[in-house]
Protein backbone atom coordinates (compact mmCIF):
# COMPACT_ATOMS: atom_id res chain seq x y z
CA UNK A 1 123.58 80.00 117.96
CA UNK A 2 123.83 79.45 114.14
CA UNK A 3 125.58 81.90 112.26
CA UNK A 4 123.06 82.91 110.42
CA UNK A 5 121.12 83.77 113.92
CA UNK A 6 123.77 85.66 115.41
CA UNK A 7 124.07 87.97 112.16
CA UNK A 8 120.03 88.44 112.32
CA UNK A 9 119.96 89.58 116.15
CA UNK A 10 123.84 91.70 115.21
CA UNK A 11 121.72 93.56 112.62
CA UNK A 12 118.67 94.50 115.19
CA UNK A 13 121.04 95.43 117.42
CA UNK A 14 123.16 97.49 114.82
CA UNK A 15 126.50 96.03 116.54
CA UNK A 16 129.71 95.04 115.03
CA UNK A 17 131.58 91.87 115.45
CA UNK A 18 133.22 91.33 119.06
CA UNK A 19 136.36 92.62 118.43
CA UNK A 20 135.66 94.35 115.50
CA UNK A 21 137.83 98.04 115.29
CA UNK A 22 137.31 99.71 112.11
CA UNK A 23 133.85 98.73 110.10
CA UNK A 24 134.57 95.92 107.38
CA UNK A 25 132.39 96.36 103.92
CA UNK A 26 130.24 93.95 104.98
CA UNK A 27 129.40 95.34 108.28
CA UNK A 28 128.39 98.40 106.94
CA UNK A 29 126.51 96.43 103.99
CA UNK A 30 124.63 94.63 107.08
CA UNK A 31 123.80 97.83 108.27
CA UNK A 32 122.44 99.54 105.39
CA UNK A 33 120.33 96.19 104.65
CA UNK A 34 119.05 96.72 108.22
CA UNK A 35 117.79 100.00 107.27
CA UNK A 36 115.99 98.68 104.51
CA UNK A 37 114.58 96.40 106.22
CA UNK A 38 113.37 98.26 108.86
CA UNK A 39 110.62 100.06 107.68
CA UNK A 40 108.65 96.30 106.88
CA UNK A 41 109.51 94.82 110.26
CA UNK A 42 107.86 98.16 111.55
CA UNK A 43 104.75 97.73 109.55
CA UNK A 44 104.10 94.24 110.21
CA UNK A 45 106.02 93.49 113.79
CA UNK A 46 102.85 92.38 115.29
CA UNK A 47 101.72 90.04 112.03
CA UNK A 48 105.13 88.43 112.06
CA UNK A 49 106.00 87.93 116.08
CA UNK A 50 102.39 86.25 115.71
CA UNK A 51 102.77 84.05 112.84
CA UNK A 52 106.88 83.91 112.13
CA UNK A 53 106.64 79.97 113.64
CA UNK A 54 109.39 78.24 111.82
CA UNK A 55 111.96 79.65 114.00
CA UNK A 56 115.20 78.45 116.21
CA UNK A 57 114.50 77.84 119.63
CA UNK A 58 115.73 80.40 121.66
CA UNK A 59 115.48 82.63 118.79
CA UNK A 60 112.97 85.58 118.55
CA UNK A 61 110.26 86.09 115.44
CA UNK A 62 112.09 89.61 114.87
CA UNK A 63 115.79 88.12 115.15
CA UNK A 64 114.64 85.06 112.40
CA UNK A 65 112.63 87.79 110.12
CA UNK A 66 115.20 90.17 109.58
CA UNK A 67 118.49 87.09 109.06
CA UNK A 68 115.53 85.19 106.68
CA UNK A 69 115.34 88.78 104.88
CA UNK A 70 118.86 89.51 105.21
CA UNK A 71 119.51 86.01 103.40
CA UNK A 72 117.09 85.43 101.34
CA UNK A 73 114.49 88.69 100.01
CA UNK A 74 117.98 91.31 99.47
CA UNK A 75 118.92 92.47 96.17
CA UNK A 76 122.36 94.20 96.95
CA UNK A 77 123.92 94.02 93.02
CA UNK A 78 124.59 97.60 94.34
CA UNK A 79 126.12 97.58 97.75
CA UNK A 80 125.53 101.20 98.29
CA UNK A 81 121.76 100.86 97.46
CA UNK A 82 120.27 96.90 98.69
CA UNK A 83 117.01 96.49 98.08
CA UNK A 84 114.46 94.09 98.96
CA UNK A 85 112.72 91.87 96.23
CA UNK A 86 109.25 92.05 97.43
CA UNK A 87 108.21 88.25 95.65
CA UNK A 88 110.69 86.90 97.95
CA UNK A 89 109.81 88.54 101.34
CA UNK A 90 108.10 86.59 103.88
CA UNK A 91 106.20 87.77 107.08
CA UNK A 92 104.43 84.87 108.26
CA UNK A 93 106.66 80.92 108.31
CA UNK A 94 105.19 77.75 109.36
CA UNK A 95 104.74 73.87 108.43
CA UNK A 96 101.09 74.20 107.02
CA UNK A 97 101.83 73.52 103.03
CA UNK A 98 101.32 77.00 101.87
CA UNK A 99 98.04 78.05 99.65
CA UNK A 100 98.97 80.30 96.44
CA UNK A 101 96.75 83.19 95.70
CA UNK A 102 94.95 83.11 92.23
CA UNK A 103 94.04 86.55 91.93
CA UNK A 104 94.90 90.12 93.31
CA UNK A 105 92.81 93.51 91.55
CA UNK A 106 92.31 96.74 92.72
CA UNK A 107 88.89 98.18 92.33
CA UNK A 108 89.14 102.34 92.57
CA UNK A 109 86.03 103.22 92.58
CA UNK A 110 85.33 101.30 96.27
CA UNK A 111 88.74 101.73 96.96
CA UNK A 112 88.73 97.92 97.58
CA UNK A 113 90.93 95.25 96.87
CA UNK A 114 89.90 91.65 96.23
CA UNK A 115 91.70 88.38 96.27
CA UNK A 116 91.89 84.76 95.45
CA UNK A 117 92.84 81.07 96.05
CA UNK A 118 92.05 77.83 95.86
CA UNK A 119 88.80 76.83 98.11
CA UNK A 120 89.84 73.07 98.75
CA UNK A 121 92.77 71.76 101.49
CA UNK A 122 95.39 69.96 99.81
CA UNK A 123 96.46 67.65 102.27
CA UNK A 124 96.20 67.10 106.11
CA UNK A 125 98.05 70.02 107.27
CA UNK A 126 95.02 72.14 105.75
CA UNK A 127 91.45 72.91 106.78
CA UNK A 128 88.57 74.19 105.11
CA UNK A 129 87.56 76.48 107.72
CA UNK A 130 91.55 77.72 108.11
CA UNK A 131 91.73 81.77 108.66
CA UNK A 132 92.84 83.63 106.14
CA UNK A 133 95.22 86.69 106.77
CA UNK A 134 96.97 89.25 105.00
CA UNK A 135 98.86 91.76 104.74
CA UNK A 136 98.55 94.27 101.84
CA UNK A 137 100.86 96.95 100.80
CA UNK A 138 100.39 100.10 98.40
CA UNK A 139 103.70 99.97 97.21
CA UNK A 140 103.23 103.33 95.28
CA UNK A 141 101.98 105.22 98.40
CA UNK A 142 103.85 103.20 100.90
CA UNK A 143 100.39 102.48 102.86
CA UNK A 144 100.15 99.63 104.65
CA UNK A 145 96.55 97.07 105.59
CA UNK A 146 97.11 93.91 107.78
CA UNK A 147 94.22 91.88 109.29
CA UNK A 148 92.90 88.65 108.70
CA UNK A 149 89.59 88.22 106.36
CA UNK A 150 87.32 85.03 105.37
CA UNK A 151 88.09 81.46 105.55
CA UNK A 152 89.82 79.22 103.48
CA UNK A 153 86.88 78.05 102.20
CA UNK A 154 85.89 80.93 100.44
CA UNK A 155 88.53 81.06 98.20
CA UNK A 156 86.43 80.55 95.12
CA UNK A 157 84.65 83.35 95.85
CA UNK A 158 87.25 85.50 97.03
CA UNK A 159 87.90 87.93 99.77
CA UNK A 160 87.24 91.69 99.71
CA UNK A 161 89.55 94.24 101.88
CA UNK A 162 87.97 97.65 102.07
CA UNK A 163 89.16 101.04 102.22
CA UNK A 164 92.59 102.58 103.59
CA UNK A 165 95.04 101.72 100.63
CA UNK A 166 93.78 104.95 98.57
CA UNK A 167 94.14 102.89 95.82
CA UNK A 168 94.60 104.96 92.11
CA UNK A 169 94.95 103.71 88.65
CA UNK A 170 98.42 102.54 88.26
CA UNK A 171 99.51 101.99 91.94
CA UNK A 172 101.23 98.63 92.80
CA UNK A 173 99.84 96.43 95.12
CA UNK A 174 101.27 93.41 96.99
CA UNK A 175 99.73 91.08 99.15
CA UNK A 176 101.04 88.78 101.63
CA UNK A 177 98.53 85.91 102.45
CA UNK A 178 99.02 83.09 104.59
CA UNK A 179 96.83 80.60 106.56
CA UNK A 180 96.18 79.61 110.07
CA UNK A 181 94.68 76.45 111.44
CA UNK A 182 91.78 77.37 113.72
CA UNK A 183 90.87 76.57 117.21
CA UNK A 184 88.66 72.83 117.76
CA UNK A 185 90.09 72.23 113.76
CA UNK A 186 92.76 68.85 113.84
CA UNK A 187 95.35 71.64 111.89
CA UNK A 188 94.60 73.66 115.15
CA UNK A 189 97.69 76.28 115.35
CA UNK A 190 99.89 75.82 112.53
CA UNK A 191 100.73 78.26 110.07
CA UNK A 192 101.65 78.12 106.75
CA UNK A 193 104.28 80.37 104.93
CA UNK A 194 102.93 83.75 103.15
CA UNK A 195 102.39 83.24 100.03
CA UNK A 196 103.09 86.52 97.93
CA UNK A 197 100.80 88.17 94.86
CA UNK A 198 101.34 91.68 93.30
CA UNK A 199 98.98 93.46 90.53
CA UNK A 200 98.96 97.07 88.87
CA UNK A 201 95.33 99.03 89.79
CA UNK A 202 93.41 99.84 86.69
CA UNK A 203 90.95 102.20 86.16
């Protein structure tokens, strides 16, 4: 087990180091990261157990999400108040060559949001008729949307998620997108990483 593993599953578990008597600064640092990062393992602990791929044997999708997060997505310039960088969080992993999205607005009068990306595969690993799924976050309201939508293909065109984000002029929204290589397809099963997109709601 790498060390990077064992401090992932230590901070599900919310245990010190064997042997441990007294709590070092960076255990409890580990700990309040943890409780950051709770609340988006919660949200989306059925989208990433599904599509968290890129993983150590052995190793569980919730272990490697929360030691990726931990590592990578934490902005702890002040140890008493970590925070996660939402650009840099990740909740799907794979070895598909990720797609970036093009476009992300809000439209408040359907209360719908609408994405882009680039229609055509870029090399082997992609498909045209590759799933497309999401997940979507009202950072403002804390609401969460996860599903999957469309095909790669459509990208040009976009994808449309309705309803339950309550979106408002001036709410945040972030959106998670990643792609997955369909059934009978010669990409069948891989995954590529989420690629990340955040826009402001106008009126």
């Amino acid at each position: 087990m790498t060390t990077r593993t064992s401090r992932g599953q230590r901070i599900i578990q919310g245990k010190r180091t064997k042997g441990q008597s007294n709590p070092s600064e960076a255990y409890l640092l580990s700990q309040r990261i943890a409780a950051v990062i709770w609340p988006y393992f919660r949200y989306a602990s059925g989208f990433i157990k599904q599509f968290w791929t890129r993983k150590t044997t052995g190793q569980t999708a919730a272990s490697q999400f929360y030691a990726y997060t931990y590592d990578n997505a934490m902005d702890t310039t002040d140890p008493m108040a970590p925070v996660i960088v939402p650009a840099d969080l990740k909740f799907a992993t794979g070895t598909m060559t990720p797609t970036p999205i093009l476009t992300l607005t809000g439209d408040v009068s359907d209360n719908e949001i609408r994405f882009t990306w680039t229609a055509a595969p870029s090399d082997d690993s992609q498909n045209s008729n590759d799933a497309v799924w999401y997940v979507l976050r009202n950072r403002t309201k804390n609401i969460w949307r996860s599903g999957s939508i469309s095909d790669r293909s459509s990208g040009d065109s976009g994808a449309i998620v309705p309803g339950s984000l309550n979106i408002a002029a001036g709410d945040i929204i972030d959106l998670y997108a990643n792609f997955l290589g369909v059934e009978g397809e010669p990409n069948a099963g891989l995954v590529s990483d989420s690629a990340f997109k955040t826009a402001t709601v106008t009126a």
